[in-house]
C-alpha atoms as a PDB file:
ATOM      1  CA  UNK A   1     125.403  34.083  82.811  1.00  0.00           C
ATOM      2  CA  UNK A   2     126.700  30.476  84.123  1.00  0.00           C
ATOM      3  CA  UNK A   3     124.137  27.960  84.140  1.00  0.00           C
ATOM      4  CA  UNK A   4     124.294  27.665  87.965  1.00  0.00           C
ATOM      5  CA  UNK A   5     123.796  31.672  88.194  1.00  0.00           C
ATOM      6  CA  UNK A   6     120.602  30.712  86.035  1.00  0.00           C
ATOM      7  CA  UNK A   7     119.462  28.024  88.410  1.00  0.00           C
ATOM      8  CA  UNK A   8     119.787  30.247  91.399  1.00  0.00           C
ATOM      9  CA  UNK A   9     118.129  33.077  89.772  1.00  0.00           C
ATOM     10  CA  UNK A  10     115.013  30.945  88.559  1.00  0.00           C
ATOM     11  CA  UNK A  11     115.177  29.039  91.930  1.00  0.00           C
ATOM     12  CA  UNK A  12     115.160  32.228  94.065  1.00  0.00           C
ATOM     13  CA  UNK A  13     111.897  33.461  91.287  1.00  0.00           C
ATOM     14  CA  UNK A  14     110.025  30.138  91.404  1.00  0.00           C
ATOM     15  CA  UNK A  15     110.862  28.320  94.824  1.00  0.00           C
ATOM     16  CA  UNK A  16     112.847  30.524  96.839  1.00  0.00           C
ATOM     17  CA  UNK A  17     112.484  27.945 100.096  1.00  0.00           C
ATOM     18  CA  UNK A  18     116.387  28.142 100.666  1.00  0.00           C
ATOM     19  CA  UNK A  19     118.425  30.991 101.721  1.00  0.00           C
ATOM     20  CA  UNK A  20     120.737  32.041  98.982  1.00  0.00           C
ATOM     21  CA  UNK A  21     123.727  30.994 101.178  1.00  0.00           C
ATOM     22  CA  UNK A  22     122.965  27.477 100.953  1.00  0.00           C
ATOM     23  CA  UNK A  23     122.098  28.048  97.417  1.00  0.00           C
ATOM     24  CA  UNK A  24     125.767  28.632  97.011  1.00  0.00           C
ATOM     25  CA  UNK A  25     127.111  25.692  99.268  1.00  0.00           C
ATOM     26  CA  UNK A  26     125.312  23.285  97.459  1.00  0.00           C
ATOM     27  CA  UNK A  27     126.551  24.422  93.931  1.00  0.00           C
ATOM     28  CA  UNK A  28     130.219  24.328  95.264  1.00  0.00           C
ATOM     29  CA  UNK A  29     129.964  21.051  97.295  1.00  0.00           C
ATOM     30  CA  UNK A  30     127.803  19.356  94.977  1.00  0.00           C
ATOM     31  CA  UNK A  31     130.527  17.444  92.657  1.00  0.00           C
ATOM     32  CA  UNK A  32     132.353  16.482  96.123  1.00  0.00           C
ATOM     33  CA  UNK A  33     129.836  15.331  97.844  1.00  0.00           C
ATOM     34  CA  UNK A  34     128.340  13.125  94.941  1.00  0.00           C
ATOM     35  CA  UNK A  35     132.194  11.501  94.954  1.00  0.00           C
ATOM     36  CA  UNK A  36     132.547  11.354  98.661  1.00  0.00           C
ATOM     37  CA  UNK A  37     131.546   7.517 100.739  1.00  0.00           C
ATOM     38  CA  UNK A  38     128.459   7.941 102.759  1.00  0.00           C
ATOM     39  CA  UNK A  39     129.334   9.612 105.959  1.00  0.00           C
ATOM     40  CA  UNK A  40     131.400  12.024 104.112  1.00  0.00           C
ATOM     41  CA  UNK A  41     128.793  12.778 102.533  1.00  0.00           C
ATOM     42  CA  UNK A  42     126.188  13.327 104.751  1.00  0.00           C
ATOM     43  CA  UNK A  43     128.519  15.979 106.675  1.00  0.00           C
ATOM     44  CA  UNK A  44     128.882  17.670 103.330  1.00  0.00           C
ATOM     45  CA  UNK A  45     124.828  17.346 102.970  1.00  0.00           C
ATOM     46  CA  UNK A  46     124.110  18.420 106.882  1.00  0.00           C
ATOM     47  CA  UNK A  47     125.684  21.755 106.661  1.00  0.00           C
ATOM     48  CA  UNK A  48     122.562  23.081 105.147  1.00  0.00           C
ATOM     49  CA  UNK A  49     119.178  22.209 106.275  1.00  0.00           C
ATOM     50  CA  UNK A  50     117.874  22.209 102.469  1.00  0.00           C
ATOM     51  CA  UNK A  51     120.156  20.303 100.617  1.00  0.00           C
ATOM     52  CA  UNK A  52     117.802  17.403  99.454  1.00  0.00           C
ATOM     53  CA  UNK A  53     115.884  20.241  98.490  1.00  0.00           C
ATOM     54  CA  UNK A  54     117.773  21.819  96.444  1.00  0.00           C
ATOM     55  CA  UNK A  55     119.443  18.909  94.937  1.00  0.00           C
ATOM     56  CA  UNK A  56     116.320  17.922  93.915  1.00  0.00           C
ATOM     57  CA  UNK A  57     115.936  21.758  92.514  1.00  0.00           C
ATOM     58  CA  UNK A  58     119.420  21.018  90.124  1.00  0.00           C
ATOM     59  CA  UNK A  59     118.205  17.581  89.275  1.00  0.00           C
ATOM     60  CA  UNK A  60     115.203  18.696  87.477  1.00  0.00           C
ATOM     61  CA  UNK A  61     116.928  21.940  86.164  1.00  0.00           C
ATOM     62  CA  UNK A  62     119.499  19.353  84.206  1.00  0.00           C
ATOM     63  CA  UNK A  63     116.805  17.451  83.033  1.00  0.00           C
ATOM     64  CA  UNK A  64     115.015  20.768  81.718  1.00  0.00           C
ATOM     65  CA  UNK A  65     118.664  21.676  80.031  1.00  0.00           C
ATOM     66  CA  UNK A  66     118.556  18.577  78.238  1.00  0.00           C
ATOM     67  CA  UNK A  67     115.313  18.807  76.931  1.00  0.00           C
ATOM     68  CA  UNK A  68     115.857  22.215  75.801  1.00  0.00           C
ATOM     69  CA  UNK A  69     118.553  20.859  74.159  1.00  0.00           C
ATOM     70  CA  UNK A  70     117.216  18.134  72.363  1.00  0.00           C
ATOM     71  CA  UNK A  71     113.828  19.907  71.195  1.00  0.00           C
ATOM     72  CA  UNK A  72     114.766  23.334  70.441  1.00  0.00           C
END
């Protein structure tokens, strides 16, 4: 299992706000849009009405990774 097919899986278990769908644009856009000037990406972002929410969702699951990481 990839780590983004465990972040949707726990997402959809523990959160489960956003459609899977958009679960799946945002891991495929993510990199681009995080490389992209503003208004490029904010179209990227505005396809999905819950991208800030689930950015926020991968943030924290990258910080949990590291931690796991460091202390296990």
């Amino acid at each position: 299992m990839t780590k983004e097919e465990a972040f949707i899986k726990a997402y959809q278990r523990c959160v489960a706000c956003a459609p899977e769908a958009d679960l799946y644009y945002f891991l495929e856009n993510k990199d681009q849009a995080q490389d992209a000037d503003y208004y490029e990406e904010k179209r990227i972002a505005g396809e999905i009405e819950y991208w800030s929410h689930i950015e926020d969702a991968w943030l924290m699951w990258l910080e949990a990774m590291d931690y796991a990481k460091e202390n296990i």
